[in-house]
PDB file of N, CA and C in Angstrom:
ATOM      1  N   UNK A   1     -76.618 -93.992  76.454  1.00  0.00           N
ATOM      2  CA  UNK A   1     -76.874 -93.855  77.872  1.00  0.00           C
ATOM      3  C   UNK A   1     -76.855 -95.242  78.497  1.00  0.00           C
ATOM      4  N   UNK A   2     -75.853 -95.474  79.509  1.00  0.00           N
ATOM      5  CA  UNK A   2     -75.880 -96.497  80.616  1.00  0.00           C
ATOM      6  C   UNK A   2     -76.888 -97.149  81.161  1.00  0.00           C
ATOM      7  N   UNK A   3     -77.255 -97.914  82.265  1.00  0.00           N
ATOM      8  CA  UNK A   3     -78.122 -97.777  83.001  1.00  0.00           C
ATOM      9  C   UNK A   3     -77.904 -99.023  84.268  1.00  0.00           C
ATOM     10  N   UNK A   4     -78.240 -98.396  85.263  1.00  0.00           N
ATOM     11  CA  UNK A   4     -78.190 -99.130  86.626  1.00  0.00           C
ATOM     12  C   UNK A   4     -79.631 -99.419  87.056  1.00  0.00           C
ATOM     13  N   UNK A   5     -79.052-101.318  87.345  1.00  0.00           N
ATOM     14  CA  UNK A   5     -80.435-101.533  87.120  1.00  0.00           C
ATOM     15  C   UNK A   5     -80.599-102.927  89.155  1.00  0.00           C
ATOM     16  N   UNK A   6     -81.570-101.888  89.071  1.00  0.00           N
ATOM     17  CA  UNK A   6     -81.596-102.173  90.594  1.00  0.00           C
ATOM     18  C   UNK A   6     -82.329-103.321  91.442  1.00  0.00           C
ATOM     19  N   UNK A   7     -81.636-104.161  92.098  1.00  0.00           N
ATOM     20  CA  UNK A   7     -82.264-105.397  92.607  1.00  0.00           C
ATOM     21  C   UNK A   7     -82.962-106.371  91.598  1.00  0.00           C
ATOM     22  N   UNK A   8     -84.210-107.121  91.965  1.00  0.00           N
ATOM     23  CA  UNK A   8     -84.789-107.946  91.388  1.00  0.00           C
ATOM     24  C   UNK A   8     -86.050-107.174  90.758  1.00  0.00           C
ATOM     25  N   UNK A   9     -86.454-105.956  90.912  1.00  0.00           N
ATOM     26  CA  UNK A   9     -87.319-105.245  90.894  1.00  0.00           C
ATOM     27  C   UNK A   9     -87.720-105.202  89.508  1.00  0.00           C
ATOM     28  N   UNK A  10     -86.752-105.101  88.747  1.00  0.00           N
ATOM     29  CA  UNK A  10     -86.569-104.237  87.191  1.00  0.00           C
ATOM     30  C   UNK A  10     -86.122-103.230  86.982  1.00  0.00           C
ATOM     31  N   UNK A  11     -86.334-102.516  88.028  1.00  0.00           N
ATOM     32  CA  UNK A  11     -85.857-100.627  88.166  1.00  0.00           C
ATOM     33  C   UNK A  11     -84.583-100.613  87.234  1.00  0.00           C
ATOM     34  N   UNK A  12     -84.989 -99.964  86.286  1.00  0.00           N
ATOM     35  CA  UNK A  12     -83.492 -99.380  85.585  1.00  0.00           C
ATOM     36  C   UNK A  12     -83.704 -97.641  85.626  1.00  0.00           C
ATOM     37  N   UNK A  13     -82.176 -97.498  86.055  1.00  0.00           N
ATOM     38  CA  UNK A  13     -82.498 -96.068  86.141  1.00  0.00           C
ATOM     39  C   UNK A  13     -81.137 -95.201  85.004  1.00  0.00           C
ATOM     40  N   UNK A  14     -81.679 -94.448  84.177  1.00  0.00           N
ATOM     41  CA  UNK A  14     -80.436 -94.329  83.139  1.00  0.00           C
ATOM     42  C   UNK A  14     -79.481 -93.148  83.541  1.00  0.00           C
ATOM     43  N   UNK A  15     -78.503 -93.321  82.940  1.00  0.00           N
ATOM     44  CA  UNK A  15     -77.098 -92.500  83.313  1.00  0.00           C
ATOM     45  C   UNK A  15     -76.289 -92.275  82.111  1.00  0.00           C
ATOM     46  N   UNK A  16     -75.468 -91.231  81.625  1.00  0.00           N
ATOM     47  CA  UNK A  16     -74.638 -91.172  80.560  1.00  0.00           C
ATOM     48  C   UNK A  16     -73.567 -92.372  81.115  1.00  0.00           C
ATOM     49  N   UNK A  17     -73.055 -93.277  80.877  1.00  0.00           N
ATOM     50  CA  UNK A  17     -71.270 -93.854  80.656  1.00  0.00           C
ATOM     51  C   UNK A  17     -70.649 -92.810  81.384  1.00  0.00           C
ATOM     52  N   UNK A  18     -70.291 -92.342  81.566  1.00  0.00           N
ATOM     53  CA  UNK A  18     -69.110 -91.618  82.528  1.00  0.00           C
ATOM     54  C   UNK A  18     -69.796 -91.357  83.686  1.00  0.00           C
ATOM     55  N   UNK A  19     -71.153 -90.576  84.054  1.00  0.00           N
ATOM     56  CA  UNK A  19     -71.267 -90.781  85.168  1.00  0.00           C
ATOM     57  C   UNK A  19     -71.635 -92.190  85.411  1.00  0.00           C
ATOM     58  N   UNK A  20     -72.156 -92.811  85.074  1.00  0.00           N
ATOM     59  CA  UNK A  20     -72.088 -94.816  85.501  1.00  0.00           C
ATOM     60  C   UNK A  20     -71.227 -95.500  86.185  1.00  0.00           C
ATOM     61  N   UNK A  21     -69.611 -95.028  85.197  1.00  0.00           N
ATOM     62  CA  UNK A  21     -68.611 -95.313  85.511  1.00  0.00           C
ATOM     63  C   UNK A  21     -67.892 -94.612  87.493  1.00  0.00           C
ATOM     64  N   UNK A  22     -68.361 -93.542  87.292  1.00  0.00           N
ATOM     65  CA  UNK A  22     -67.905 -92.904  88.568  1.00  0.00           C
ATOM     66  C   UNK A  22     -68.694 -93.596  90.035  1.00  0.00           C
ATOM     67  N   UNK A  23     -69.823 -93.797  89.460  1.00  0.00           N
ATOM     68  CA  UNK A  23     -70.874 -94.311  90.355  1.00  0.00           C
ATOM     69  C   UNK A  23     -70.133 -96.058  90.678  1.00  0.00           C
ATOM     70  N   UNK A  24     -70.032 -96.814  90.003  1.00  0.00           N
ATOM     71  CA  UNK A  24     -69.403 -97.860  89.762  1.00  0.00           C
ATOM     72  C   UNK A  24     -68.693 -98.282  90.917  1.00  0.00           C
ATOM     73  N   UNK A  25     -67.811 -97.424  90.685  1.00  0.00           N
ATOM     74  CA  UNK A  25     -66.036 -97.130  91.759  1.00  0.00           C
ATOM     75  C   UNK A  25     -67.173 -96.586  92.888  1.00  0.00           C
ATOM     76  N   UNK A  26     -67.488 -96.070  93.377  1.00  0.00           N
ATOM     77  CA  UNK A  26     -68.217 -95.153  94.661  1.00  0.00           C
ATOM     78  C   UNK A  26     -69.096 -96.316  95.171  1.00  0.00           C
ATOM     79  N   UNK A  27     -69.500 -96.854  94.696  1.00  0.00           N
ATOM     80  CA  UNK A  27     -70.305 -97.778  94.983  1.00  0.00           C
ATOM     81  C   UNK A  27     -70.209 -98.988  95.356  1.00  0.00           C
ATOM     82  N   UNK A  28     -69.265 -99.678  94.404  1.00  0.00           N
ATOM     83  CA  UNK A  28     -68.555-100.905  94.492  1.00  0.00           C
ATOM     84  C   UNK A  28     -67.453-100.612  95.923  1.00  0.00           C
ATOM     85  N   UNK A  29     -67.050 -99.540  96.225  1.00  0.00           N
ATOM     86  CA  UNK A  29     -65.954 -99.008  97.205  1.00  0.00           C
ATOM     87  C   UNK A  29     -66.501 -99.467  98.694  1.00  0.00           C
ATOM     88  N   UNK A  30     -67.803 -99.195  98.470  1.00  0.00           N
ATOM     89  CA  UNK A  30     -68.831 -99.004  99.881  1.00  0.00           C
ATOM     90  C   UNK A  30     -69.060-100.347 100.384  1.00  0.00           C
ATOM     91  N   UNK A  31     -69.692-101.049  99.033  1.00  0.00           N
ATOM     92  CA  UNK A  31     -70.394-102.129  99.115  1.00  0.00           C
ATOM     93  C   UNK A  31     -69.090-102.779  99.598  1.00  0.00           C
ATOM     94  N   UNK A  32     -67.984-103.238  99.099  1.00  0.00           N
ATOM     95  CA  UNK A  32     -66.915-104.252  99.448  1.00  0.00           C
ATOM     96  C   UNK A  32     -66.690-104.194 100.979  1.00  0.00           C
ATOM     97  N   UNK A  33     -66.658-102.758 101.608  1.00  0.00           N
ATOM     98  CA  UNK A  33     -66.491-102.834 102.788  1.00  0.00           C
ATOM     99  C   UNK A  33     -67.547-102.910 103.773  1.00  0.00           C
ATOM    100  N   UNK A  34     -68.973-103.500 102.994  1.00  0.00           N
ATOM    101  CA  UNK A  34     -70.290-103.832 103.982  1.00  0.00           C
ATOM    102  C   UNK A  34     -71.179-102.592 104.655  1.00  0.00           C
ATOM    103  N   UNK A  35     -70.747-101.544 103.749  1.00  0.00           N
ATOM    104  CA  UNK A  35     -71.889-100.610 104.372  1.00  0.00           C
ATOM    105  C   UNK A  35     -72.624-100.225 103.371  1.00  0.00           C
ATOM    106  N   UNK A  36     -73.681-100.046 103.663  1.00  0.00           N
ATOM    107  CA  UNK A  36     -75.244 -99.576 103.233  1.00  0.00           C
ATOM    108  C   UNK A  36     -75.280 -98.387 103.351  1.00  0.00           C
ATOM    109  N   UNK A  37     -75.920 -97.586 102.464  1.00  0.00           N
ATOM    110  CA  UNK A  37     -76.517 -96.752 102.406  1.00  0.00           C
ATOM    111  C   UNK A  37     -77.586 -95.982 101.480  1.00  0.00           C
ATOM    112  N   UNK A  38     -77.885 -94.782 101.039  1.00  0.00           N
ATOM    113  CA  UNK A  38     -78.584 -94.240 100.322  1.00  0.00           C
ATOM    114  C   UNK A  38     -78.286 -93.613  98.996  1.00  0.00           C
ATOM    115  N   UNK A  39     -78.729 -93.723  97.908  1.00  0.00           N
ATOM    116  CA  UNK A  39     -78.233 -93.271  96.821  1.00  0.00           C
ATOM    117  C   UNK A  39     -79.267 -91.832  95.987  1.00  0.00           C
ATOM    118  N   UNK A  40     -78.629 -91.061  96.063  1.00  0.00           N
ATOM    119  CA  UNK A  40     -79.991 -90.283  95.122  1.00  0.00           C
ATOM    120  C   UNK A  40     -79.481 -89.483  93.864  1.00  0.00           C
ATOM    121  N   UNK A  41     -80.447 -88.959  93.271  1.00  0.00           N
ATOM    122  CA  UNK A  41     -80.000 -88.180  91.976  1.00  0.00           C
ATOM    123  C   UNK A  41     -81.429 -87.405  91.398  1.00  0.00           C
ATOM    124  N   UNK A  42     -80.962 -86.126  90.457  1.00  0.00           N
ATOM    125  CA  UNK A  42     -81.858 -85.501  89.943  1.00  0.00           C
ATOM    126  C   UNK A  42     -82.454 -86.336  89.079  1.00  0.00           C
ATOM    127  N   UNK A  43     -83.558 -86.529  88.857  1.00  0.00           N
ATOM    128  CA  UNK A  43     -84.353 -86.925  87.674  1.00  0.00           C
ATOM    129  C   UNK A  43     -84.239 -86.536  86.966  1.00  0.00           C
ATOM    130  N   UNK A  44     -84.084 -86.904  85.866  1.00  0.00           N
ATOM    131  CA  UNK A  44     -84.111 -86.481  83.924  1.00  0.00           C
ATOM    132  C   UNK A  44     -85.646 -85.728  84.121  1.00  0.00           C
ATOM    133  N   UNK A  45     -85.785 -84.998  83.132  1.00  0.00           N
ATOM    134  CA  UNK A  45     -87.309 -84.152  83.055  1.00  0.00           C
ATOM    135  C   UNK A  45     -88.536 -84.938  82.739  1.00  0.00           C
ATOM    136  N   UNK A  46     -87.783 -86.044  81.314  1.00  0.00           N
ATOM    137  CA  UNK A  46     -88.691 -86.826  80.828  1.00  0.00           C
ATOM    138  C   UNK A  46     -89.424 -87.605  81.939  1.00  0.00           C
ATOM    139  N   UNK A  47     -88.775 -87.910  83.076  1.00  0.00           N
ATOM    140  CA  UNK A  47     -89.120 -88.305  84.354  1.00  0.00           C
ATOM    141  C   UNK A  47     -90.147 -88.187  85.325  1.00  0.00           C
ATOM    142  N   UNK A  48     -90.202 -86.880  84.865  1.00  0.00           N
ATOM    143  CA  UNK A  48     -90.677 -86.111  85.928  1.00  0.00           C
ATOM    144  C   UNK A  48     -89.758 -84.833  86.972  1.00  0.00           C
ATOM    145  N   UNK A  49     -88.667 -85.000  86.731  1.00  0.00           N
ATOM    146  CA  UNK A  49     -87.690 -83.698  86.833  1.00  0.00           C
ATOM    147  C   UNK A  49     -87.628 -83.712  88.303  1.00  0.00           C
ATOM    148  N   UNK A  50     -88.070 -84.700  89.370  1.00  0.00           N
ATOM    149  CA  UNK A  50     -87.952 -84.680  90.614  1.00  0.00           C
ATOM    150  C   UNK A  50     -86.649 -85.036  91.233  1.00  0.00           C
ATOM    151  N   UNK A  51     -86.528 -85.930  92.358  1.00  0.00           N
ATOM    152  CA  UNK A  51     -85.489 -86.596  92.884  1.00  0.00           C
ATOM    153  C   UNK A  51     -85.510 -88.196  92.746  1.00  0.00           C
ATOM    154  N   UNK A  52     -84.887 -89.041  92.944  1.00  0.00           N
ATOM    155  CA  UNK A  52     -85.086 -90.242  93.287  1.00  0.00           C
ATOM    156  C   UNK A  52     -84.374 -90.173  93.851  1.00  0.00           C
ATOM    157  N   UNK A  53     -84.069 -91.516  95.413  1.00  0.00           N
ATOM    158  CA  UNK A  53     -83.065 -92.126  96.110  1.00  0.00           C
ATOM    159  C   UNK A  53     -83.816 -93.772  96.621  1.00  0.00           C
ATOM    160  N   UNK A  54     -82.408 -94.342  96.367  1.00  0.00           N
ATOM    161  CA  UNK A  54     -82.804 -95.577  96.715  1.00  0.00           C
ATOM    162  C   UNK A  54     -81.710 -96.750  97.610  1.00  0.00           C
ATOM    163  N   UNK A  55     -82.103 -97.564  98.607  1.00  0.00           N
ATOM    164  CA  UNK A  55     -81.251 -98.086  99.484  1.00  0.00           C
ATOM    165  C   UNK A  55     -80.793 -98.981  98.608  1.00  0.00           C
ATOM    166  N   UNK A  56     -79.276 -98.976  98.820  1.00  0.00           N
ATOM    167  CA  UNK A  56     -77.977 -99.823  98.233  1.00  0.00           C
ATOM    168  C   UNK A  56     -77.490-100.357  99.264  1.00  0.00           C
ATOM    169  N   UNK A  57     -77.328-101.752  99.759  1.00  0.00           N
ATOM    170  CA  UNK A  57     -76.408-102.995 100.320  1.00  0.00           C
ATOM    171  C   UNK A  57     -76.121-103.801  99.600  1.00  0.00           C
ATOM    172  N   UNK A  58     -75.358-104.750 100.348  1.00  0.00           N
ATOM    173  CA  UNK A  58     -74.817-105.829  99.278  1.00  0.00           C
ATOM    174  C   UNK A  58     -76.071-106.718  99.097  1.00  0.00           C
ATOM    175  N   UNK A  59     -76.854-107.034  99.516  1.00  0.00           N
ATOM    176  CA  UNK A  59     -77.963-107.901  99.654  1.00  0.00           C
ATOM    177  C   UNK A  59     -78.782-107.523  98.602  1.00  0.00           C
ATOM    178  N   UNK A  60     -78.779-106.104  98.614  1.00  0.00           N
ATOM    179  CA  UNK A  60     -79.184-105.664  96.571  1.00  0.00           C
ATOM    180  C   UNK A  60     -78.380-106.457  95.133  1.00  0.00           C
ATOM    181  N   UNK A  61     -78.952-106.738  94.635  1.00  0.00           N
ATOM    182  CA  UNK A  61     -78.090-107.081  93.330  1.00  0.00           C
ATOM    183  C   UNK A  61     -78.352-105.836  92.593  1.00  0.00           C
ATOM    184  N   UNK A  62     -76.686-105.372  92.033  1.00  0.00           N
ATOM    185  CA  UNK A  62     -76.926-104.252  90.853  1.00  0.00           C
ATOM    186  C   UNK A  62     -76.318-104.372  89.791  1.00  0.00           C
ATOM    187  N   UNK A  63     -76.736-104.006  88.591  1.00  0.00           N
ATOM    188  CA  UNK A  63     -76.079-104.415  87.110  1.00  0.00           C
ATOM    189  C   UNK A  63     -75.774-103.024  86.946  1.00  0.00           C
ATOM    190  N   UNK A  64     -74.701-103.095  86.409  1.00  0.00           N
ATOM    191  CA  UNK A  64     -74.409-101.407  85.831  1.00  0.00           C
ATOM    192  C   UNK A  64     -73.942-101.994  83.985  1.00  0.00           C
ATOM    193  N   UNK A  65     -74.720-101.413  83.121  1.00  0.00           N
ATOM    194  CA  UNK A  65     -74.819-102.040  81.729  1.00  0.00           C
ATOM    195  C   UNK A  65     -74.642-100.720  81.099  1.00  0.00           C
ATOM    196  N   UNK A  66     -73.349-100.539  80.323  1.00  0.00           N
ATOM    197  CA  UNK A  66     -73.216 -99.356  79.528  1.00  0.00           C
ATOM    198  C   UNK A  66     -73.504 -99.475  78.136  1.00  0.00           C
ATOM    199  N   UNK A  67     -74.108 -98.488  77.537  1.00  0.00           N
ATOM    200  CA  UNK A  67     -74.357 -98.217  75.810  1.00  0.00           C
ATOM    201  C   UNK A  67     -72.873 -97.925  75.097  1.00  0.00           C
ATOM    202  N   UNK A  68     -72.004 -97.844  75.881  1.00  0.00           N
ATOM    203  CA  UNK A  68     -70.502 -98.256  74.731  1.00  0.00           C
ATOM    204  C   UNK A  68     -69.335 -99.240  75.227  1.00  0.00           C
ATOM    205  N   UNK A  69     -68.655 -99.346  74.656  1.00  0.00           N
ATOM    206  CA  UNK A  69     -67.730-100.432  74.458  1.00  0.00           C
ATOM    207  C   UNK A  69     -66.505-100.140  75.414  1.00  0.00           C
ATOM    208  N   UNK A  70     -66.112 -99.003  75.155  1.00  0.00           N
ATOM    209  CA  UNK A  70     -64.725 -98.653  76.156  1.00  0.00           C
ATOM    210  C   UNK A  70     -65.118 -97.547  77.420  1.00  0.00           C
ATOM    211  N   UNK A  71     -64.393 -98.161  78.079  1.00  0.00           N
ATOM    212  CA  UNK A  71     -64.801 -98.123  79.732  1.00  0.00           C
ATOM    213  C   UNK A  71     -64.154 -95.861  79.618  1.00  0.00           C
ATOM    214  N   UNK A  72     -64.885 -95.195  79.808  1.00  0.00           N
ATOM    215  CA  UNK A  72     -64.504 -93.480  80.685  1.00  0.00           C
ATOM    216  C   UNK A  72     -63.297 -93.645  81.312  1.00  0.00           C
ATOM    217  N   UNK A  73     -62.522 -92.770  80.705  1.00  0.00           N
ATOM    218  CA  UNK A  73     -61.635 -91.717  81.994  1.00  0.00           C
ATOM    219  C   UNK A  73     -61.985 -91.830  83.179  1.00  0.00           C
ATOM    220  N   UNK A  74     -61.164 -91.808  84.361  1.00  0.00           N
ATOM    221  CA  UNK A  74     -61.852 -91.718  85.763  1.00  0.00           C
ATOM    222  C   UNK A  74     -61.349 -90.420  85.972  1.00  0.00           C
ATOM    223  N   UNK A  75     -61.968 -89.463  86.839  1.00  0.00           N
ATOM    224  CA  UNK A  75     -61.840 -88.434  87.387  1.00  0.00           C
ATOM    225  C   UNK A  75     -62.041 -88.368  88.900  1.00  0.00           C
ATOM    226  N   UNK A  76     -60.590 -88.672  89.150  1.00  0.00           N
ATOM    227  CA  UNK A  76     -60.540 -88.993  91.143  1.00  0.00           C
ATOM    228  C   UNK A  76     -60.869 -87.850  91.734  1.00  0.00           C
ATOM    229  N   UNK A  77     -60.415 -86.217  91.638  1.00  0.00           N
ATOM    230  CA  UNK A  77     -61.248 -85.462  92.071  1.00  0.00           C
ATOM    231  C   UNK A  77     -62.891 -85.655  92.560  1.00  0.00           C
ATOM    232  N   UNK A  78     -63.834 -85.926  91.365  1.00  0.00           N
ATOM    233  CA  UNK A  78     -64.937 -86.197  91.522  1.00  0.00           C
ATOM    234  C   UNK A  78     -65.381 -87.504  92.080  1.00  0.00           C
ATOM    235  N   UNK A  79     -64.354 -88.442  91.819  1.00  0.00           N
ATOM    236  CA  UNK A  79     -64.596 -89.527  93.152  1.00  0.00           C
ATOM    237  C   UNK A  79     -64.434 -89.557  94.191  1.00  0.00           C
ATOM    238  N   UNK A  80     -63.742 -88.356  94.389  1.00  0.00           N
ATOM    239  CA  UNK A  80     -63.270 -88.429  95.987  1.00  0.00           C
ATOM    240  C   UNK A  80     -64.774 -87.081  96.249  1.00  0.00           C
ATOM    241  N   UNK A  81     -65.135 -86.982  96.016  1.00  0.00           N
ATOM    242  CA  UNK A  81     -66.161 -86.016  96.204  1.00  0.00           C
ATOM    243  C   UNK A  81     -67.596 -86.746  96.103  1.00  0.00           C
ATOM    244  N   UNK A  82     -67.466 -87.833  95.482  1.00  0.00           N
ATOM    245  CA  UNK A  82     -68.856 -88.430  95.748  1.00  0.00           C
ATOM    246  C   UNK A  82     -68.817 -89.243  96.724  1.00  0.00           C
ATOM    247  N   UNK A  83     -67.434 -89.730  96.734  1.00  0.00           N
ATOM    248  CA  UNK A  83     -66.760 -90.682  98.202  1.00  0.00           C
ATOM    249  C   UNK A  83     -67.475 -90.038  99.485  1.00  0.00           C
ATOM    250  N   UNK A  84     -66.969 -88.513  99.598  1.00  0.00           N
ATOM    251  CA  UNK A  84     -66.867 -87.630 100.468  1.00  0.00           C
ATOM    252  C   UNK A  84     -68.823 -87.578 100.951  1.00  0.00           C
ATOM    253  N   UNK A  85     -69.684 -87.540 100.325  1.00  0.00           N
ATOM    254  CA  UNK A  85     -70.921 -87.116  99.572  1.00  0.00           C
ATOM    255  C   UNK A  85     -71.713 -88.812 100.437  1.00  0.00           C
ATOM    256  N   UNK A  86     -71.245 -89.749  99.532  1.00  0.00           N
ATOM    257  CA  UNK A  86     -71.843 -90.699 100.613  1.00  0.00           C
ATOM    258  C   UNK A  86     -71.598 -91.504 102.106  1.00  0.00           C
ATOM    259  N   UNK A  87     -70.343 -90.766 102.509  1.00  0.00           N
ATOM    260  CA  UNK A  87     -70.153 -91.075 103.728  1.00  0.00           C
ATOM    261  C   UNK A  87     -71.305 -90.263 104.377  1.00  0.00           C
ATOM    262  N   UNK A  88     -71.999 -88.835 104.118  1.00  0.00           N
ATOM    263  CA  UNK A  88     -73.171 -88.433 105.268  1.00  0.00           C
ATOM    264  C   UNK A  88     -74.005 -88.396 105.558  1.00  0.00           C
ATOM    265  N   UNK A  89     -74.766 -88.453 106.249  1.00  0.00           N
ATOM    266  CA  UNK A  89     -75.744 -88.698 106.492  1.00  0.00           C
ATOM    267  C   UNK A  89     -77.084 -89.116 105.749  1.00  0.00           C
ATOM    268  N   UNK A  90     -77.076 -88.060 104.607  1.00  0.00           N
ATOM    269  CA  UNK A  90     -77.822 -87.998 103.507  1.00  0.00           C
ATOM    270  C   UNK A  90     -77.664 -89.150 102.236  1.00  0.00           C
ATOM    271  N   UNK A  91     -76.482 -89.675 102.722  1.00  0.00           N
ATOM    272  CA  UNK A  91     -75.800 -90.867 101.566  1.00  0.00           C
ATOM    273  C   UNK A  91     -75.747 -90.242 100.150  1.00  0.00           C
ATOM    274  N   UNK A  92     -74.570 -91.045  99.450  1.00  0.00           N
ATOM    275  CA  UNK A  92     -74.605 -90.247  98.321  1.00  0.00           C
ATOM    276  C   UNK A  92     -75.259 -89.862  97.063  1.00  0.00           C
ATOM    277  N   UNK A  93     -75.131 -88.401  97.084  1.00  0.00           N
ATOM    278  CA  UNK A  93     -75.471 -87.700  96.281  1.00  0.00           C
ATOM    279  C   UNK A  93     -74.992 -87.189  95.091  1.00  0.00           C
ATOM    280  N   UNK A  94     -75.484 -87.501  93.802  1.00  0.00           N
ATOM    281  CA  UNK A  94     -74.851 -86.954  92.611  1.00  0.00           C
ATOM    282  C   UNK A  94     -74.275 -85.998  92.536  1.00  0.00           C
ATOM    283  N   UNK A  95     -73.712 -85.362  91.947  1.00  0.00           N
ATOM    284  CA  UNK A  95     -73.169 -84.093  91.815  1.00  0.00           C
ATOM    285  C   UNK A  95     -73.040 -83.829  90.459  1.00  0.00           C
ATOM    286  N   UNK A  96     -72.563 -82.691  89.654  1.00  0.00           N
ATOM    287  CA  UNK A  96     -71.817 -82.506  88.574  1.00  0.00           C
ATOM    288  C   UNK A  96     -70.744 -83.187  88.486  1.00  0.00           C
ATOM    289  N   UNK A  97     -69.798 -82.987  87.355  1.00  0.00           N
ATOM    290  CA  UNK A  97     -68.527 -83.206  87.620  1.00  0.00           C
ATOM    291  C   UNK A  97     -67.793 -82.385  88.159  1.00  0.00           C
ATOM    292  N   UNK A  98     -66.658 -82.412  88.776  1.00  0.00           N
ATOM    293  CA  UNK A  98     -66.512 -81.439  89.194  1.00  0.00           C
ATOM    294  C   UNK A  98     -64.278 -81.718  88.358  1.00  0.00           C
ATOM    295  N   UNK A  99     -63.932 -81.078  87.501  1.00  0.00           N
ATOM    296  CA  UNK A  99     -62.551 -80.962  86.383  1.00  0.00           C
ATOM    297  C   UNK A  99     -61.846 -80.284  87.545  1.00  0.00           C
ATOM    298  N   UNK A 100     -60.447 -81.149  87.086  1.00  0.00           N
ATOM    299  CA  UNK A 100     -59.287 -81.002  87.953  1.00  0.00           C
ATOM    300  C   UNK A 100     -59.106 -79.644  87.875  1.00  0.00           C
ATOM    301  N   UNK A 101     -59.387 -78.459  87.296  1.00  0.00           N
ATOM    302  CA  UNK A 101     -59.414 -77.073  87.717  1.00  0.00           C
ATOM    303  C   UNK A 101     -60.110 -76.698  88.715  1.00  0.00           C
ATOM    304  N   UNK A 102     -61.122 -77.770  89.450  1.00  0.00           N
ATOM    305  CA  UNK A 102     -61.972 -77.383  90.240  1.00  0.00           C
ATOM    306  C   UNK A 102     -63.403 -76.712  89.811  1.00  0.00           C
ATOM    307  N   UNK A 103     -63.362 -76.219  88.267  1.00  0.00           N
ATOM    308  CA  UNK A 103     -64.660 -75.964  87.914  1.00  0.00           C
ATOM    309  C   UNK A 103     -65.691 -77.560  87.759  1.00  0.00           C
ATOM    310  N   UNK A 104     -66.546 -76.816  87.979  1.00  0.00           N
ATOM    311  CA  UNK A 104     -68.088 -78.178  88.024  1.00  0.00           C
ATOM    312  C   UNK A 104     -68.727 -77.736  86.404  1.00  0.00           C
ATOM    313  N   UNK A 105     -69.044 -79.367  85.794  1.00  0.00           N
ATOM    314  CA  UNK A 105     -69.413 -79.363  84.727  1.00  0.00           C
ATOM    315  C   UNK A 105     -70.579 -80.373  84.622  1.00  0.00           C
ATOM    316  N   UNK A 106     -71.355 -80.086  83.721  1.00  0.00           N
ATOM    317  CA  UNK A 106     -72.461 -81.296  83.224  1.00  0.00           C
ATOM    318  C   UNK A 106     -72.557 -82.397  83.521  1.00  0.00           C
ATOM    319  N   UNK A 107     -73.272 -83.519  84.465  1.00  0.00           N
ATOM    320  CA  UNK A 107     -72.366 -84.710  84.500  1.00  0.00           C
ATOM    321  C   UNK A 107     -73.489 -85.730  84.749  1.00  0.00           C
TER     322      UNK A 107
END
């Protein structure tokens, strides 16, 4: 398991490698072009099984540090859907994956 680790804070928050990777691109996409916004996701159970969200600008420093060696498949479908996801209002939001058949999977 990955983990994105947020500002100066310490906050690490963990992720499998592939979703890391998707987040990465979605993120890095935003940030280059100077907009801010909100990030959220389901909590793992061990967690507490709630929500988290947390404000992302460039003025944040973020490490994205993966547990393997070779970089995920990208799946542009599902980037263009988390793309889609943090342009609103709500800023973006995790999702499943969602496979070029259009079915949504584990993610």
């Amino acid at each position: 398991m990955g983990k994105l680790l947020y500002g100066m804070s310490g906050i690490e928050i963990g992720f499998d490698d592939r979703v890391l990777a998707h987040l990465q691109v979605v993120i890095g996409a935003k940030l280059r072009r100077g907009e801010s916004f909100y990030f959220s996701w389901k909590d793992d159970p061990n967690v507490g099984d709630g929500r988290s969200t947390i404000w992302l600008s460039a003025a944040v420093p973020l490490y994205f540090k993966y547990s393997g060696g070779k970089m995920p498949a990208l799946n542009r479908e599902w980037i263009e859907a988390l793309v889609v996801s943090s342009n609103s209002g709500q800023g973006l939001q995790l999702t499943e994956e969602i496979r070029p058949s259009g079915q949504v999977t584990g993610g």
